[in-house]
Protein backbone atom coordinates (compact mmCIF):
# COMPACT_ATOMS: atom_id res chain seq x y z
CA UNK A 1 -14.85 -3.79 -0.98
CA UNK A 2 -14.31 -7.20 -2.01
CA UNK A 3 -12.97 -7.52 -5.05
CA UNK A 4 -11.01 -10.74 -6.73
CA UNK A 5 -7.57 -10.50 -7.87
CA UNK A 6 -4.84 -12.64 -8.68
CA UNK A 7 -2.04 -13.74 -7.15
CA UNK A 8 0.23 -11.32 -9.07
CA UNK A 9 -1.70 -8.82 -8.81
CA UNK A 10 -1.97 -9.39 -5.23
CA UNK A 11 1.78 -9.10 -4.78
CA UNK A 12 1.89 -5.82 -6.70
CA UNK A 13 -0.80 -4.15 -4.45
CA UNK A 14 1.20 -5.54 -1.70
CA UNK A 15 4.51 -4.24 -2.80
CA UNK A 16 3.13 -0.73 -3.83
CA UNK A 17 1.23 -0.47 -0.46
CA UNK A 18 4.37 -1.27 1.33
CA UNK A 19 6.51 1.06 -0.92
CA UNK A 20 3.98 3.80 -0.13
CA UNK A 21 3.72 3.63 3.63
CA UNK A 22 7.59 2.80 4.27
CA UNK A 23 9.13 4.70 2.17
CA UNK A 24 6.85 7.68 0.20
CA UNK A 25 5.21 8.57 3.32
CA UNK A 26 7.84 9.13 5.57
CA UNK A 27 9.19 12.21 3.31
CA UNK A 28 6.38 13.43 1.81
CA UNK A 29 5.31 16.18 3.46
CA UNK A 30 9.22 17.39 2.93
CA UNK A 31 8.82 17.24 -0.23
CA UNK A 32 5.89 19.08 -0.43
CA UNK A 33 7.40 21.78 2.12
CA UNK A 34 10.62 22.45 -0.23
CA UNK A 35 9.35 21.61 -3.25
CA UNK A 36 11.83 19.00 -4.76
CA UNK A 37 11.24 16.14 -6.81
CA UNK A 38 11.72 12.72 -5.45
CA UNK A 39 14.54 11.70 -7.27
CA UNK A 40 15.24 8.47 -4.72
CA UNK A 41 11.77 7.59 -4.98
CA UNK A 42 11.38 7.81 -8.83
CA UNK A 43 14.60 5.63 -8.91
CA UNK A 44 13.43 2.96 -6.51
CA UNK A 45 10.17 2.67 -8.75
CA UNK A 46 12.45 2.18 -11.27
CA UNK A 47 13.86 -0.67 -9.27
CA UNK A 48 10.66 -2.11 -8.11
CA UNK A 49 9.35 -2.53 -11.71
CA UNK A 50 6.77 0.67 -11.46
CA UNK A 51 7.74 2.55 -14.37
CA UNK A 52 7.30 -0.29 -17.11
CA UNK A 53 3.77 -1.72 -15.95
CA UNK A 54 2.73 -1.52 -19.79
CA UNK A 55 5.94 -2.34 -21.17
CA UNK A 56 7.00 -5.93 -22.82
CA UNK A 57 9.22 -7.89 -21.09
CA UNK A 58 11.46 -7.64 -24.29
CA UNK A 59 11.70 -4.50 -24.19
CA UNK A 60 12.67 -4.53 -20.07
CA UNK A 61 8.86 -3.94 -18.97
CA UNK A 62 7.06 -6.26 -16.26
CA UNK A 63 3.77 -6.54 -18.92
CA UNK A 64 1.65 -6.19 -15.94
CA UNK A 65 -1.31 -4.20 -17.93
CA UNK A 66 -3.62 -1.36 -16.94
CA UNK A 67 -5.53 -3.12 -14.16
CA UNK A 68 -2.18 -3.99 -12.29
CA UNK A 69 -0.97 -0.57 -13.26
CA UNK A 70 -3.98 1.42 -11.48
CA UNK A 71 -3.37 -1.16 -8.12
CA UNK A 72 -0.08 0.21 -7.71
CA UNK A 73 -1.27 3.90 -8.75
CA UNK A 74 -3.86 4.24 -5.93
CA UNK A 75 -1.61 2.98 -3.47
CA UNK A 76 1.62 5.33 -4.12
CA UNK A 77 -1.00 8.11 -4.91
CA UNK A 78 -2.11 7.48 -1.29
CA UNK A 79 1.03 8.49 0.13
CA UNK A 80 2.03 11.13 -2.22
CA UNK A 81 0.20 12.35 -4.93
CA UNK A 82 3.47 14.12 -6.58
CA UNK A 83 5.23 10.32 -6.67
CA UNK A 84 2.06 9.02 -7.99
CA UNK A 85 1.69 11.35 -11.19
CA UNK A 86 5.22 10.97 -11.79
CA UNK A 87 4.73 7.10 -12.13
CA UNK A 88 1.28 7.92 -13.79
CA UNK A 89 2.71 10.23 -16.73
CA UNK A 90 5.48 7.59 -16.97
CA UNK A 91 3.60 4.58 -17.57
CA UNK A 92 0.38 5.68 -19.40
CA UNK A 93 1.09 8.77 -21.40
CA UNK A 94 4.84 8.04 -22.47
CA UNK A 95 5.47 3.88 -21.94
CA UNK A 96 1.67 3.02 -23.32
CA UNK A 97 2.28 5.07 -26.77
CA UNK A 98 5.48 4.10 -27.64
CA UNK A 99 4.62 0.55 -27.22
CA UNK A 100 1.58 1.08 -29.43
CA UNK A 101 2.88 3.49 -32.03
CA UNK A 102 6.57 3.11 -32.25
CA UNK A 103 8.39 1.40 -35.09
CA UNK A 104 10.97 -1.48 -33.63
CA UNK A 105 13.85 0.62 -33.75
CA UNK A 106 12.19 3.54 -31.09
CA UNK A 107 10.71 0.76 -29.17
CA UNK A 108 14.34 -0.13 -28.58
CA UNK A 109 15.76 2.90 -28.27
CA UNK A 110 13.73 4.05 -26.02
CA UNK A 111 11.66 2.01 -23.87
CA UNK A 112 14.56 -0.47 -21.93
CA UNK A 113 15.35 2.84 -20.49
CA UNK A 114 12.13 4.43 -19.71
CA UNK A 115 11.10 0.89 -18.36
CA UNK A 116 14.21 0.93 -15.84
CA UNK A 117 13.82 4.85 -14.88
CA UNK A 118 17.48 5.37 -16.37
CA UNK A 119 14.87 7.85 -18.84
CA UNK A 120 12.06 9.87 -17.51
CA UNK A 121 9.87 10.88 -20.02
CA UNK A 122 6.58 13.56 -20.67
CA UNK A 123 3.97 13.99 -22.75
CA UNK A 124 3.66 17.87 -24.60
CA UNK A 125 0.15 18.21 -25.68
CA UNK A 126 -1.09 21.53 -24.18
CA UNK A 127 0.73 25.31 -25.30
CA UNK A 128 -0.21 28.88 -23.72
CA UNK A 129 -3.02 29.52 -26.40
CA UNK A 130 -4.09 25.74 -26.47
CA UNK A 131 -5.05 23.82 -23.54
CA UNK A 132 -8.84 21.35 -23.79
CA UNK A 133 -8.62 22.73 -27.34
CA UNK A 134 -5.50 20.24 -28.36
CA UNK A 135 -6.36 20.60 -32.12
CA UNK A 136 -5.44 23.86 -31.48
CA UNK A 137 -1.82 23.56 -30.89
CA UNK A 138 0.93 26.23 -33.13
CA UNK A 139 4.18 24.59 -32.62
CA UNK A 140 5.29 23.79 -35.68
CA UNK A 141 7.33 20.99 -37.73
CA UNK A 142 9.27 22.11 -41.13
CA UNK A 143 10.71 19.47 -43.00
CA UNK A 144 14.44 20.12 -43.93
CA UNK A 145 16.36 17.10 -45.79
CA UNK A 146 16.07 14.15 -43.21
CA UNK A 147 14.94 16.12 -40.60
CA UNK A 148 12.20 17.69 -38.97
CA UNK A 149 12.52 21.13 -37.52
CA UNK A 150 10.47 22.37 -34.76
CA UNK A 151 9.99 25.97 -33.29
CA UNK A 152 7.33 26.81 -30.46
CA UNK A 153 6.43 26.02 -26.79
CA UNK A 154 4.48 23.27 -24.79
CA UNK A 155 3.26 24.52 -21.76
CA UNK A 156 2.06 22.78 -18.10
CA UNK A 157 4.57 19.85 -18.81
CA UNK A 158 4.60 17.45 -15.90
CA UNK A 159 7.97 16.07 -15.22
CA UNK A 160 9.25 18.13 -18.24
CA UNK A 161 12.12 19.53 -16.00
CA UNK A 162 13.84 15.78 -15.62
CA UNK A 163 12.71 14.56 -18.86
CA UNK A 164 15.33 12.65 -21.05
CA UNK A 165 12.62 11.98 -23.70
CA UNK A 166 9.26 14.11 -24.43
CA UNK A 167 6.47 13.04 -26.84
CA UNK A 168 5.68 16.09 -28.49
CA UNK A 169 2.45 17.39 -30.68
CA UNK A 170 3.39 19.50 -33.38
CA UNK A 171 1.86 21.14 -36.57
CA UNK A 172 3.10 19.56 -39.88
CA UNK A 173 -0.10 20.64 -42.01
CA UNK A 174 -1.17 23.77 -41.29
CA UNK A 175 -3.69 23.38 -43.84
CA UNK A 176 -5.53 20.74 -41.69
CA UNK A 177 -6.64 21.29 -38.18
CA UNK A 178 -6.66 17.43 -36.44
CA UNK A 179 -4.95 15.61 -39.70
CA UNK A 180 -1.45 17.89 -39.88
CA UNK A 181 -0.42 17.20 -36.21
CA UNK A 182 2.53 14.75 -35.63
CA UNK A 183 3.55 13.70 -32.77
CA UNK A 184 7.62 13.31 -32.24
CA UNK A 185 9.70 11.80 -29.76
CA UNK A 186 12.33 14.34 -29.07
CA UNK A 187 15.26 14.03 -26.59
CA UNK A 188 16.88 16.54 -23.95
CA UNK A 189 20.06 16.83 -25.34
CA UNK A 190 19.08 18.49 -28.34
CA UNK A 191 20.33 21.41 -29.38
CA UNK A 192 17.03 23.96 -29.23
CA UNK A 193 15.68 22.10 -26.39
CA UNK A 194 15.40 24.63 -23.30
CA UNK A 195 13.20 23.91 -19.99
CA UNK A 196 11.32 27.38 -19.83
CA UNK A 197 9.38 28.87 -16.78
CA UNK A 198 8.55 25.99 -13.70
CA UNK A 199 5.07 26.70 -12.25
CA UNK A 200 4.51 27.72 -8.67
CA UNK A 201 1.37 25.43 -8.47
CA UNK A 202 -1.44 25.53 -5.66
CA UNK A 203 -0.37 21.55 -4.81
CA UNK A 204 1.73 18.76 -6.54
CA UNK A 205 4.68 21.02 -5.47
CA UNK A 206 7.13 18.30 -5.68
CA UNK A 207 6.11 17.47 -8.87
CA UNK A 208 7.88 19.73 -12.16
CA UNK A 209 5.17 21.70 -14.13
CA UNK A 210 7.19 23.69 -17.02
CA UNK A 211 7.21 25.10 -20.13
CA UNK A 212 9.08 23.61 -22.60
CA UNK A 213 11.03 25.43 -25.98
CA UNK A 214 11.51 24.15 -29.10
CA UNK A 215 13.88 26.76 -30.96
CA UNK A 216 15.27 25.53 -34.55
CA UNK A 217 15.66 22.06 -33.00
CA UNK A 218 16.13 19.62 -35.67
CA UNK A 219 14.99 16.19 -35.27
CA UNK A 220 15.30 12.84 -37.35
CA UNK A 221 12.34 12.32 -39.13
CA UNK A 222 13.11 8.34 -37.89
CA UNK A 223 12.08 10.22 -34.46
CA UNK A 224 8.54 10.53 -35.63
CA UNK A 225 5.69 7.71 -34.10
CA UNK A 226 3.40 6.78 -35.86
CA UNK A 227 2.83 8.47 -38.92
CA UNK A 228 3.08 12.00 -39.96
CA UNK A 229 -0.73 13.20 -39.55
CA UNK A 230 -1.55 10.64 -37.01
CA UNK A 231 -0.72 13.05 -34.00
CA UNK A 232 -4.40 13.80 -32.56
CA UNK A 233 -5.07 10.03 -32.87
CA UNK A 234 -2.48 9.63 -30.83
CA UNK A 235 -3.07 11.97 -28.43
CA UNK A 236 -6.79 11.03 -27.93
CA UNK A 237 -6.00 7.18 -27.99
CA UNK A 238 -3.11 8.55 -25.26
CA UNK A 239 -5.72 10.41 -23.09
CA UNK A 240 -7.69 7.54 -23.21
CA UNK A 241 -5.53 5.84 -21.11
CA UNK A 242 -3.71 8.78 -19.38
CA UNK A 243 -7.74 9.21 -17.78
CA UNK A 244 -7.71 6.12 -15.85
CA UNK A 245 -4.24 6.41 -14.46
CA UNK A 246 -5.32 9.80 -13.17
CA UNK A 247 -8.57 8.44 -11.86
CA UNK A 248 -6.13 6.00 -9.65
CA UNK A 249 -4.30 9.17 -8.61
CA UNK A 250 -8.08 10.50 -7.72
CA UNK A 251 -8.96 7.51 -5.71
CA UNK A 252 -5.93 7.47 -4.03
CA UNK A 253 -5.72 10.73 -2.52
CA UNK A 254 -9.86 9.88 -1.71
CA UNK A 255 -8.43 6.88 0.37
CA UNK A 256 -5.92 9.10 2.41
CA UNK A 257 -8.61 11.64 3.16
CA UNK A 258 -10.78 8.83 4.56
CA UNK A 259 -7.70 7.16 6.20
CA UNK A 260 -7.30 10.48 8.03
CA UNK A 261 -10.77 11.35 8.77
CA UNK A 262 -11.24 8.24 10.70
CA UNK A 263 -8.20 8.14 12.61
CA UNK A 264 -8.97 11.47 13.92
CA UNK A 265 -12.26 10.92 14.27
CA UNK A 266 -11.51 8.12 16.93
CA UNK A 267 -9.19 10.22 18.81
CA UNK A 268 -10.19 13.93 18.38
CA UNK A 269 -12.86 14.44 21.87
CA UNK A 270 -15.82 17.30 22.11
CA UNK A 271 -18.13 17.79 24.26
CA UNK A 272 -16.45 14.37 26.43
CA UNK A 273 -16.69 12.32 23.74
CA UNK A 274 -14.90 11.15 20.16
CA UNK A 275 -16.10 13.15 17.42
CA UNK A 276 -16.86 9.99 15.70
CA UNK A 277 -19.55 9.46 17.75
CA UNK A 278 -21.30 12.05 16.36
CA UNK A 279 -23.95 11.52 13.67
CA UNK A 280 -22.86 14.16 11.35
CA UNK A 281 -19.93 13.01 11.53
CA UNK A 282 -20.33 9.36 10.89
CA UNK A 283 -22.33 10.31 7.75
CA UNK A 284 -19.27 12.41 6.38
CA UNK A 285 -17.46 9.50 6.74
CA UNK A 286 -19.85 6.50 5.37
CA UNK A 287 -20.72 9.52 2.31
CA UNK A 288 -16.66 9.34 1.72
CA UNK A 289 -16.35 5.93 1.75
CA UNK A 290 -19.14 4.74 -0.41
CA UNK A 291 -18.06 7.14 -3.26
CA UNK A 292 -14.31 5.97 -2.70
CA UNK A 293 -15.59 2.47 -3.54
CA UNK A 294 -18.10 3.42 -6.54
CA UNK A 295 -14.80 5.36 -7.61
CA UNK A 296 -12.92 2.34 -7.30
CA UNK A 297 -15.14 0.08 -9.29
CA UNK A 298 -15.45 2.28 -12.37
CA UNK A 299 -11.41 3.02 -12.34
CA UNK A 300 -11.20 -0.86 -12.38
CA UNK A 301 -13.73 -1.58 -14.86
CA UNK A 302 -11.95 0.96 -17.25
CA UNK A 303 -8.87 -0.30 -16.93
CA UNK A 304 -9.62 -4.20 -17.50
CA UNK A 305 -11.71 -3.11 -20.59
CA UNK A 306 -8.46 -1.36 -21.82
CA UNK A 307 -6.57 -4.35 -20.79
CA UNK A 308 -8.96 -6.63 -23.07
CA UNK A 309 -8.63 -4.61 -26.24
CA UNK A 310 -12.10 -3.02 -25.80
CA UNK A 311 -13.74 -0.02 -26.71
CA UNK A 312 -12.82 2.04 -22.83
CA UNK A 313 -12.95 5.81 -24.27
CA UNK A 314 -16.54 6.14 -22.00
CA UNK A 315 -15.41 4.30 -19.51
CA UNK A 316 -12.05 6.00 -18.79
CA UNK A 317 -14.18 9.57 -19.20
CA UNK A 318 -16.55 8.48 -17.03
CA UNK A 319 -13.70 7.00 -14.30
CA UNK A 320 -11.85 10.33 -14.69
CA UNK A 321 -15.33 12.05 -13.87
CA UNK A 322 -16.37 10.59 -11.12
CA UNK A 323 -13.09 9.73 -9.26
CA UNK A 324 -11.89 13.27 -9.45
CA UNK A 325 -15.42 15.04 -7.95
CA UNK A 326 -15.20 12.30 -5.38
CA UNK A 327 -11.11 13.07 -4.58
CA UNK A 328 -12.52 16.39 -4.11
CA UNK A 329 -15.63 16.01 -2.20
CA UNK A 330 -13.23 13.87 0.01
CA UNK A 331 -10.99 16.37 0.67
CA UNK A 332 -13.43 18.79 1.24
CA UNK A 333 -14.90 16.74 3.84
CA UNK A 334 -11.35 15.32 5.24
CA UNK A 335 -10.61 19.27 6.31
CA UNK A 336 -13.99 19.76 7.41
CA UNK A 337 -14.31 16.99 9.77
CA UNK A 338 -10.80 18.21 11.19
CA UNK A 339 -12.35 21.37 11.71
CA UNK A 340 -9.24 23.91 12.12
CA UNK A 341 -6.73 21.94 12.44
CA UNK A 342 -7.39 20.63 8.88
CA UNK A 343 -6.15 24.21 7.36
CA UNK A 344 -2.77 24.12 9.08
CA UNK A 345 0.11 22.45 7.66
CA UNK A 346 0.58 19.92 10.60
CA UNK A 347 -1.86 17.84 9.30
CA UNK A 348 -1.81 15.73 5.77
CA UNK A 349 -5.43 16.76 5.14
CA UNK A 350 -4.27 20.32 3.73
CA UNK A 351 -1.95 18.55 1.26
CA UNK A 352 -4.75 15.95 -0.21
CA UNK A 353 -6.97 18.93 -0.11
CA UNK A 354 -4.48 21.10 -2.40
CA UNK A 355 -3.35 18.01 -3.86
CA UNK A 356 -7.59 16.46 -4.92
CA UNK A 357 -7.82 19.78 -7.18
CA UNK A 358 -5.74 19.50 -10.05
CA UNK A 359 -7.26 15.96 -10.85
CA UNK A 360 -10.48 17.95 -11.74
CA UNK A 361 -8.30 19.62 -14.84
CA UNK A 362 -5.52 18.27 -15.69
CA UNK A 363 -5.44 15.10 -18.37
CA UNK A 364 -9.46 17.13 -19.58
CA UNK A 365 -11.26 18.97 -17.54
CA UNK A 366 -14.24 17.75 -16.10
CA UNK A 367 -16.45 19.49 -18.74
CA UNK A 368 -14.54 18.02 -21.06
CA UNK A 369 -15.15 14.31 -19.90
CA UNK A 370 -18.60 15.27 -19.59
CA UNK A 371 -18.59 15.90 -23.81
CA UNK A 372 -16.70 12.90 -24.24
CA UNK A 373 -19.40 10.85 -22.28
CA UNK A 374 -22.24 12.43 -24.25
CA UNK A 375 -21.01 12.34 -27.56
CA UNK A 376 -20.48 8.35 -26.52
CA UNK A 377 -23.99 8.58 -25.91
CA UNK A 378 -25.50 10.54 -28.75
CA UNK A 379 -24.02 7.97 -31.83
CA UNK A 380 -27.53 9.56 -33.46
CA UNK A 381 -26.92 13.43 -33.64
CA UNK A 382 -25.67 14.60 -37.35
């Protein structure tokens, strides 16, 4: 697919692609073996200006927006999908909030060292009894003097084992479902803070999943973004752009099933010939690739919309949709066309194929994009 982009954004495509291939790639499927987080990798996207894609230059950022953002995301996501939601979660659901709700004094707290990886951060939205239901959430938030203090437990936390800093969605009202949530950055450190139970998860095994707990941990009301009662605003307005980085993650894994597919379709032989020669096979493989590109297009068009200020909610829903079934339906086909060899370990296909599934759920469900979509669509119904 031909598709115009700038010189910049030429060079970051560039620089992620060779990042990915060089460096992700070559230890990836270690990772995945022992599942450990990439520490050296996270810190190198640090280095390489990854982690602060939405972030001002004054605040240490490289400002490169959404659209540069999911260039980078597709290629790192290509190599490892772990790395890539890492770098995802980083950028879009902790970065992109506290540059649009923070007062000054967070802003420069926090983001110079989120920006630079010396701070990883996550996002704490979903708890055991409340996962697509968000409004549903029970942790709560007392006020005490000066200070907030909070008492409950976020659960399926990416990267919440090495966070230094968590955006957290807590109940300050519980006389008001959406309008008493707050959200609050809290740090690590804190006393109350504990890392709970880390997820044995079907793929992304060298990413953290955990539970976090929040015991009597007090924390400065300063600590609060945005206002108190603005938490689901945030959250949605968060999702909205957490959707498209996760779409990149979708199309990326999509492009390493096809990578695969055709590599060993030009060397795997039956019947005295390359598989690829096969019609069934080359329709797998033209079926992949066309839905990797329509994929493609509407991650894009999402994420320049979001660049431009505009309305993207549909759009990101409908990139998170699509790009997800497709990461799936590619890595359905990616073990298929690899026959048995694409359930053993020796070959990447298994990992993308473990790895495709999660992007149908996490960040809302497919169902859920599907309501977002329609009640996009139905402006009319009372």
């Amino acid at each position: 697919m031909q598709f115009p982009l700038t010189e910049e954004q030429r060079l970051i495509q560039e620089t992620a692609r060779a990042f990915a291939d060089n460096e992700i790639a070559p230890v990836a499927d270690k990772h995945n073996r022992e599942g450990t987080f990439p520490a050296a990798l996270v810190k190198r996207m640090g280095e390489l200006g990854f982690l602060g894609m939405l972030v001002p230059e004054t605040y240490g950022g490289s400002a490169i927006g959404n659209f540069g953002l999911v260039l980078a995301l597709e290629e790192v996501n290509r190599a490892c999908a772990s790395t890539g939601v890492t770098m995802s979660v980083q950028n879009s659901l902790v970065c992109a909030p506290i540059v649009h709700w923070a007062d000054e004094s967070l802003k420069r707290k926090y983001l110079p060292k989120l920006a630079s990886g010396e701070f990883l951060g996550a996002y704490a939205l979903s708890e055991p009894g409340s996962g697509s239901d968000a409004a549903g959430l029970v942790t709560s938030a007392v006020k005490d003097g000066d200070s907030y203090v909070l008492n409950g437990t976020k659960n399926f936390i990416t990267t919440g084992a090495e966070a230094d800093v968590v955006i957290a969605m807590v109940r300050t009202d519980p006389a008001h479902k959406t309008r008493g949530i707050t959200a609050f950055l809290v740090e690590r450190g804190w006393k109350g803070f504990t890392v709970g139970r880390k997820e044995d998860k079907m793929g992304l095994r060298s990413s953290s999943t955990v539970q976090l707990v929040f015991e009597e941990m007090r924390v400065p009301a300063a600590n609060i973004l945005g206002e108190l009662g603005f938490g689901f605003k945030i959250a949605m307005h968060t999702l909205d752009g957490g959707r498209i980085g996760i779409a990149a993650q979708a199309v990326g894994i999509a492009k390493a099933c096809l990578d695969a597919s055709i590599k060993y379709a030009e060397e795997r032989e039956a019947f005295d010939q390359q598989i690829g020669k096969f019609q069934a096979m080359q329709w797998k493989l033209a079926d992949m690739a066309t839905r990797l590109e329509a994929a493609r297009l509407l991650v894009y068009n999402a994420a320049r919309l979001k660049d431009a200020g505009q309305p993207h909610g549909k759009e990101a829903a409908m990139a998170k949709l699509f790009a997800s079934e497709t990461s799936n339906y590619a890595a359905r086909e990616a073990v298929q066309i690899h026959g048995g060899a694409g359930y053993l370990e020796d070959f990447p296909v298994e990992r993308y194929f473990r790895d495709a599934r999660i992007t149908e759920i996490y960040e809302g469900t497919s169902e859920i994009q599907r309501i977002v979509i329609a009640r996009h669509l139905l402006t009319n119904l009372r």
